[in-house]
C-alpha atoms as a PDB file:
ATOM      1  CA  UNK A   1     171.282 204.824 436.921  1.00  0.00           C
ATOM      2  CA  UNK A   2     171.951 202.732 433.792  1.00  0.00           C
ATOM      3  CA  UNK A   3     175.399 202.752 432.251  1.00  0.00           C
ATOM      4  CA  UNK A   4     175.434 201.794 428.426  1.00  0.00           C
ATOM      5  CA  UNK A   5     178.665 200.857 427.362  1.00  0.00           C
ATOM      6  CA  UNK A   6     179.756 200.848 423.434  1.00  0.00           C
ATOM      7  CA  UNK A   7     180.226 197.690 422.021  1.00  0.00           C
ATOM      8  CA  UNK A   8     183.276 197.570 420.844  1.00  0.00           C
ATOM      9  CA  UNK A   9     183.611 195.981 416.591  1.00  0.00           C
ATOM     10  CA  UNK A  10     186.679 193.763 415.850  1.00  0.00           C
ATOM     11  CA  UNK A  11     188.265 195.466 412.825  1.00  0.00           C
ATOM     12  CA  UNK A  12     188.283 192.291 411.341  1.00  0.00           C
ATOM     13  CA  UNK A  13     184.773 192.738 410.142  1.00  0.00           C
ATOM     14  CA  UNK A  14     185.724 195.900 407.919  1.00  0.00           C
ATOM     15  CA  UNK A  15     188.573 194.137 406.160  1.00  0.00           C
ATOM     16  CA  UNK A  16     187.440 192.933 403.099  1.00  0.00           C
ATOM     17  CA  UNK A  17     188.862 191.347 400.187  1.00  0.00           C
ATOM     18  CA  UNK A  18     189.809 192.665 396.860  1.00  0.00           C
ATOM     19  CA  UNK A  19     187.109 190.622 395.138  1.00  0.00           C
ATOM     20  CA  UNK A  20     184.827 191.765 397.424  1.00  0.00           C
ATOM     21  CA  UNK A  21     185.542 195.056 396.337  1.00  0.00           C
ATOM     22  CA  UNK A  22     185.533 194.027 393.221  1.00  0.00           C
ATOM     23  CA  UNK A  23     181.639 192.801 393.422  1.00  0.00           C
ATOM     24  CA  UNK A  24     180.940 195.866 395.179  1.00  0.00           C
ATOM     25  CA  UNK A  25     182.445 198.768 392.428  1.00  0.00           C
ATOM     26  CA  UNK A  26     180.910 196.407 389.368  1.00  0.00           C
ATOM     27  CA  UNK A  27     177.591 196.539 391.184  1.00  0.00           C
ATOM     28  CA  UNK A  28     177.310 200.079 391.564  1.00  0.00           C
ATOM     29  CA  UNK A  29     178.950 200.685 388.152  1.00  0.00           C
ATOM     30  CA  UNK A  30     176.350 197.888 386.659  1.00  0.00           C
ATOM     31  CA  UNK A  31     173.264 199.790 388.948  1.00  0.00           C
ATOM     32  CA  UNK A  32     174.248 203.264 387.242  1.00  0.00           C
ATOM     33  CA  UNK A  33     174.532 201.885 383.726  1.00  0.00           C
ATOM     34  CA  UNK A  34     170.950 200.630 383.961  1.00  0.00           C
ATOM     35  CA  UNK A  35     169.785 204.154 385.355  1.00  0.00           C
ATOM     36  CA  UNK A  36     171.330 205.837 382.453  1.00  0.00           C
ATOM     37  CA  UNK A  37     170.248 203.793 379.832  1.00  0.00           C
ATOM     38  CA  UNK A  38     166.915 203.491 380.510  1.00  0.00           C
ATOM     39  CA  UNK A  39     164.263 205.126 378.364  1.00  0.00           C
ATOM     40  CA  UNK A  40     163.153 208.524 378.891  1.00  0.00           C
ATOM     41  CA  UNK A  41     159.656 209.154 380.779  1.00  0.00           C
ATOM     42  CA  UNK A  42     158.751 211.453 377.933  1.00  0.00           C
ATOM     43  CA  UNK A  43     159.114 211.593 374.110  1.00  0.00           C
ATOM     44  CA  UNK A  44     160.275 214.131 372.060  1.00  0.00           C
ATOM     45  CA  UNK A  45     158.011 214.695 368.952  1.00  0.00           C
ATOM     46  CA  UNK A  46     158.666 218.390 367.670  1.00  0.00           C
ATOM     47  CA  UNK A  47     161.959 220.562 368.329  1.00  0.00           C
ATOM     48  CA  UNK A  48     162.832 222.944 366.209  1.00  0.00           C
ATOM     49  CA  UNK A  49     163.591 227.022 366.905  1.00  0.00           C
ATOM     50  CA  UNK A  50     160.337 228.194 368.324  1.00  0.00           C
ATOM     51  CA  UNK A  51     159.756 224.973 370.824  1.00  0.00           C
ATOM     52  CA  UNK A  52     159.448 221.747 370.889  1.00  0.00           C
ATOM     53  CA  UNK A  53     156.407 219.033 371.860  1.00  0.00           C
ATOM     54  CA  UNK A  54     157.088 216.099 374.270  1.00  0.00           C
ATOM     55  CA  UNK A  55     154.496 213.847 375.758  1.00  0.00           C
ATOM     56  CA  UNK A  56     155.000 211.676 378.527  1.00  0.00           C
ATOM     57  CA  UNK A  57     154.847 207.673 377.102  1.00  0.00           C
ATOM     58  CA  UNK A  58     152.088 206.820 380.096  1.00  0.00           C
ATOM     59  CA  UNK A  59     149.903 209.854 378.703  1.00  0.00           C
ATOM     60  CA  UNK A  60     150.759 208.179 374.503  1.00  0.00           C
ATOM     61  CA  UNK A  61     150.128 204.612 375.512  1.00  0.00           C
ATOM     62  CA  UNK A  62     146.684 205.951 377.322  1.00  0.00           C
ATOM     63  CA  UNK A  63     145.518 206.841 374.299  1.00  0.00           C
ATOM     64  CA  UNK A  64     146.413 204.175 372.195  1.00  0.00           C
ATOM     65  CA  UNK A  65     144.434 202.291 374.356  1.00  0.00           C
ATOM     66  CA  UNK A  66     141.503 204.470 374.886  1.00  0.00           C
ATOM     67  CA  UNK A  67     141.041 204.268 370.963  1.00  0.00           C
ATOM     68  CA  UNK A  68     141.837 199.868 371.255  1.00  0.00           C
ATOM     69  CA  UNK A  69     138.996 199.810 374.076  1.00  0.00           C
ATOM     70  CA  UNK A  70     136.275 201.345 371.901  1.00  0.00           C
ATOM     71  CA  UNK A  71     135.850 198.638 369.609  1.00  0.00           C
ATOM     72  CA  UNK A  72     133.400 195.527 370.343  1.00  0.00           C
ATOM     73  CA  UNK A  73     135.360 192.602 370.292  1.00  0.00           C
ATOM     74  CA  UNK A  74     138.410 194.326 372.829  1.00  0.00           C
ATOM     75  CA  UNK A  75     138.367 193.966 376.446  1.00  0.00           C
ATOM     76  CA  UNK A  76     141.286 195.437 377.236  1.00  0.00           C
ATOM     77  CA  UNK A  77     144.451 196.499 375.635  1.00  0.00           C
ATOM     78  CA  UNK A  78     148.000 197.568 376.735  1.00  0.00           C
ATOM     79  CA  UNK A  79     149.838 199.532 374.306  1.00  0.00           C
ATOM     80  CA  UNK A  80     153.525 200.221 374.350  1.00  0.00           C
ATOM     81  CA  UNK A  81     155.688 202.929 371.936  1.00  0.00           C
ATOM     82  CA  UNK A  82     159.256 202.795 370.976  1.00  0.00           C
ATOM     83  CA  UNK A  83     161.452 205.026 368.841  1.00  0.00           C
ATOM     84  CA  UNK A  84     163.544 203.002 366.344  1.00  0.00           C
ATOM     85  CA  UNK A  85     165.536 203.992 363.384  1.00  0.00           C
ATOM     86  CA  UNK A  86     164.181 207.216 363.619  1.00  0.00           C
ATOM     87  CA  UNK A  87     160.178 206.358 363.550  1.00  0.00           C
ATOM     88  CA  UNK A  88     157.517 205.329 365.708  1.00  0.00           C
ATOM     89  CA  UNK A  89     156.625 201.829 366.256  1.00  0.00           C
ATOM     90  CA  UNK A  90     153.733 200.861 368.323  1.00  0.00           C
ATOM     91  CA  UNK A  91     152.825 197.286 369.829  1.00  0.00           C
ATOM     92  CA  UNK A  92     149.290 196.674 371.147  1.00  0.00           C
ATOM     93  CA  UNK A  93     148.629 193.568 373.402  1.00  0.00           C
ATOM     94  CA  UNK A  94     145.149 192.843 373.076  1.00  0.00           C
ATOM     95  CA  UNK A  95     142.476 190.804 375.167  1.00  0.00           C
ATOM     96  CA  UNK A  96     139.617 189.971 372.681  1.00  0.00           C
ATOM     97  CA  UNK A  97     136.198 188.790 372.970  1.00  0.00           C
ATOM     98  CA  UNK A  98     134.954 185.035 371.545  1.00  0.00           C
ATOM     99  CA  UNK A  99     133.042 186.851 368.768  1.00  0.00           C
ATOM    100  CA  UNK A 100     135.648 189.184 367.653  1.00  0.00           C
ATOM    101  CA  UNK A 101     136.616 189.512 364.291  1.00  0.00           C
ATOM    102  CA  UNK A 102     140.700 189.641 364.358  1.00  0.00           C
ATOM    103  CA  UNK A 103     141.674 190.803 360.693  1.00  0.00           C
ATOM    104  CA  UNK A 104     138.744 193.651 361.191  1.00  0.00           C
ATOM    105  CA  UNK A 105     140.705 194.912 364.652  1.00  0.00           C
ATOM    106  CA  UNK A 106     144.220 194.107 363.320  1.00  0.00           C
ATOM    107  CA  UNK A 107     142.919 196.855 360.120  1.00  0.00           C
ATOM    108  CA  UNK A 108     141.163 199.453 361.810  1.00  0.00           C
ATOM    109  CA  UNK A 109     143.698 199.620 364.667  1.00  0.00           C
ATOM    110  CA  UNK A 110     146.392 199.720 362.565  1.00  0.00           C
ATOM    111  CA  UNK A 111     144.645 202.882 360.881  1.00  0.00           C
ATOM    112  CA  UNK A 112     143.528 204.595 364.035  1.00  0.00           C
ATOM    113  CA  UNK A 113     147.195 204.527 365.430  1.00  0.00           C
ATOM    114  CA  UNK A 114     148.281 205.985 362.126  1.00  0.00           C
ATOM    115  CA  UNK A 115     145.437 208.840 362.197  1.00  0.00           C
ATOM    116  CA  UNK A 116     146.252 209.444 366.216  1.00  0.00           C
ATOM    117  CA  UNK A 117     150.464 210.356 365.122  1.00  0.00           C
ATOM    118  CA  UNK A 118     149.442 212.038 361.708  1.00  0.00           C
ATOM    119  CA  UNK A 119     146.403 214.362 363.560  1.00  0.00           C
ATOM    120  CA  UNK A 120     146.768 214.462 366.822  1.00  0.00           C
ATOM    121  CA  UNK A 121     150.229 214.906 367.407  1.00  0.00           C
ATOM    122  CA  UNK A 122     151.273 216.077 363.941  1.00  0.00           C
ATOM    123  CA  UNK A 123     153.943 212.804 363.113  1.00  0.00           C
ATOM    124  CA  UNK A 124     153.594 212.058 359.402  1.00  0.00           C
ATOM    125  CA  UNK A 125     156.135 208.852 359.599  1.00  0.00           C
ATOM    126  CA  UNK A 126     155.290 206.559 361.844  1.00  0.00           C
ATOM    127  CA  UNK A 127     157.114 202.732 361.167  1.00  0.00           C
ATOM    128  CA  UNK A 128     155.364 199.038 362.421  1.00  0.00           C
ATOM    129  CA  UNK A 129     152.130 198.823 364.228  1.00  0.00           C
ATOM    130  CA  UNK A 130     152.279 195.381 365.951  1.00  0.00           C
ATOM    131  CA  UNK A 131     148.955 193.824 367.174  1.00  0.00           C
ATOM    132  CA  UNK A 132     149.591 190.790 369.387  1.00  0.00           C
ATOM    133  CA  UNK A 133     146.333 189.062 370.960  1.00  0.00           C
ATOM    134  CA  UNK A 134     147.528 187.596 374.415  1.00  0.00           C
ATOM    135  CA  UNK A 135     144.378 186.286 375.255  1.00  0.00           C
ATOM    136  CA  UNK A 136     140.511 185.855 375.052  1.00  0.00           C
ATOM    137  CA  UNK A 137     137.897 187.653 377.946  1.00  0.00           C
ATOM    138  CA  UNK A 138     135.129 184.765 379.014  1.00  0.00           C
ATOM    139  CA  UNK A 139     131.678 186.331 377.962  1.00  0.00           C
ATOM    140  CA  UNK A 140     129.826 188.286 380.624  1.00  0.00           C
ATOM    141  CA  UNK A 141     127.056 186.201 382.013  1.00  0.00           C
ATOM    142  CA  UNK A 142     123.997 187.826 381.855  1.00  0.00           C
ATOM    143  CA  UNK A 143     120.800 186.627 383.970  1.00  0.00           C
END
């Protein structure tokens, strides 16, 4: 029969310093900070009496780039929304194709995104639309 026996801890190593706790209380104070200032998952977009409309911002920037994606000269996109001063604003990363025509896109996205919050979810102010081009896709090389 085996016998374990408890090893016994000097209660040195639980002694710890005030800066130590010091480090330790502004670390956890710092780590909850950051969890309660972070954005929301979902924006609001109507409350009033009857109800209110939220959508989630993975579902928002999902379309934003659904509608990016459709054109020609885009390979991909990444859209991001923020709420500031009261009003929408919306920045669009693009990848673009060689032949793409950049004022064309800048234009006609900066209209889509403006028809998507006036008809589609009903938001009739709606503040900067930011397209930033963050790189160009190598043409597809076809036999």
């Amino acid at each position: 029969m085996i016998i374990i026996a408890p090893i016994a801890m000097p209660p040195e190593l639980f002694v710890f310093s005030l800066t130590q706790y010091l480090l330790l209380w502004s670390s956890l104070a710092l780590l909850v900070l950051l969890l309660w200032l972070r954005p929301p998952s979902t924006l609001t977009l109507i409350k009033n009496d009857k109800g209110g409309l939220r959508i989630s911002r993975h579902a928002l920037h999902r379309l934003i780039e659904t509608c990016c994606e459709q054109l020609r000269g885009v390979a991909s996109a990444r859209a991001s929304v923020g709420r500031r001063r009261g009003k929408f604003t919306v920045t669009i990363r693009l990848k673009v194709r060689p032949n793409a025509k950049l004022d064309a896109i800048q234009g006609y996205l900066t209209q889509e995104v403006g028809d998507i919050f006036r008809e589609n979810l009903g938001i009739g102010e709606i503040g900067r639309v930011e397209v930033k081009v963050v790189g160009v896709a190598s043409e597809s090389s076809t036999f």
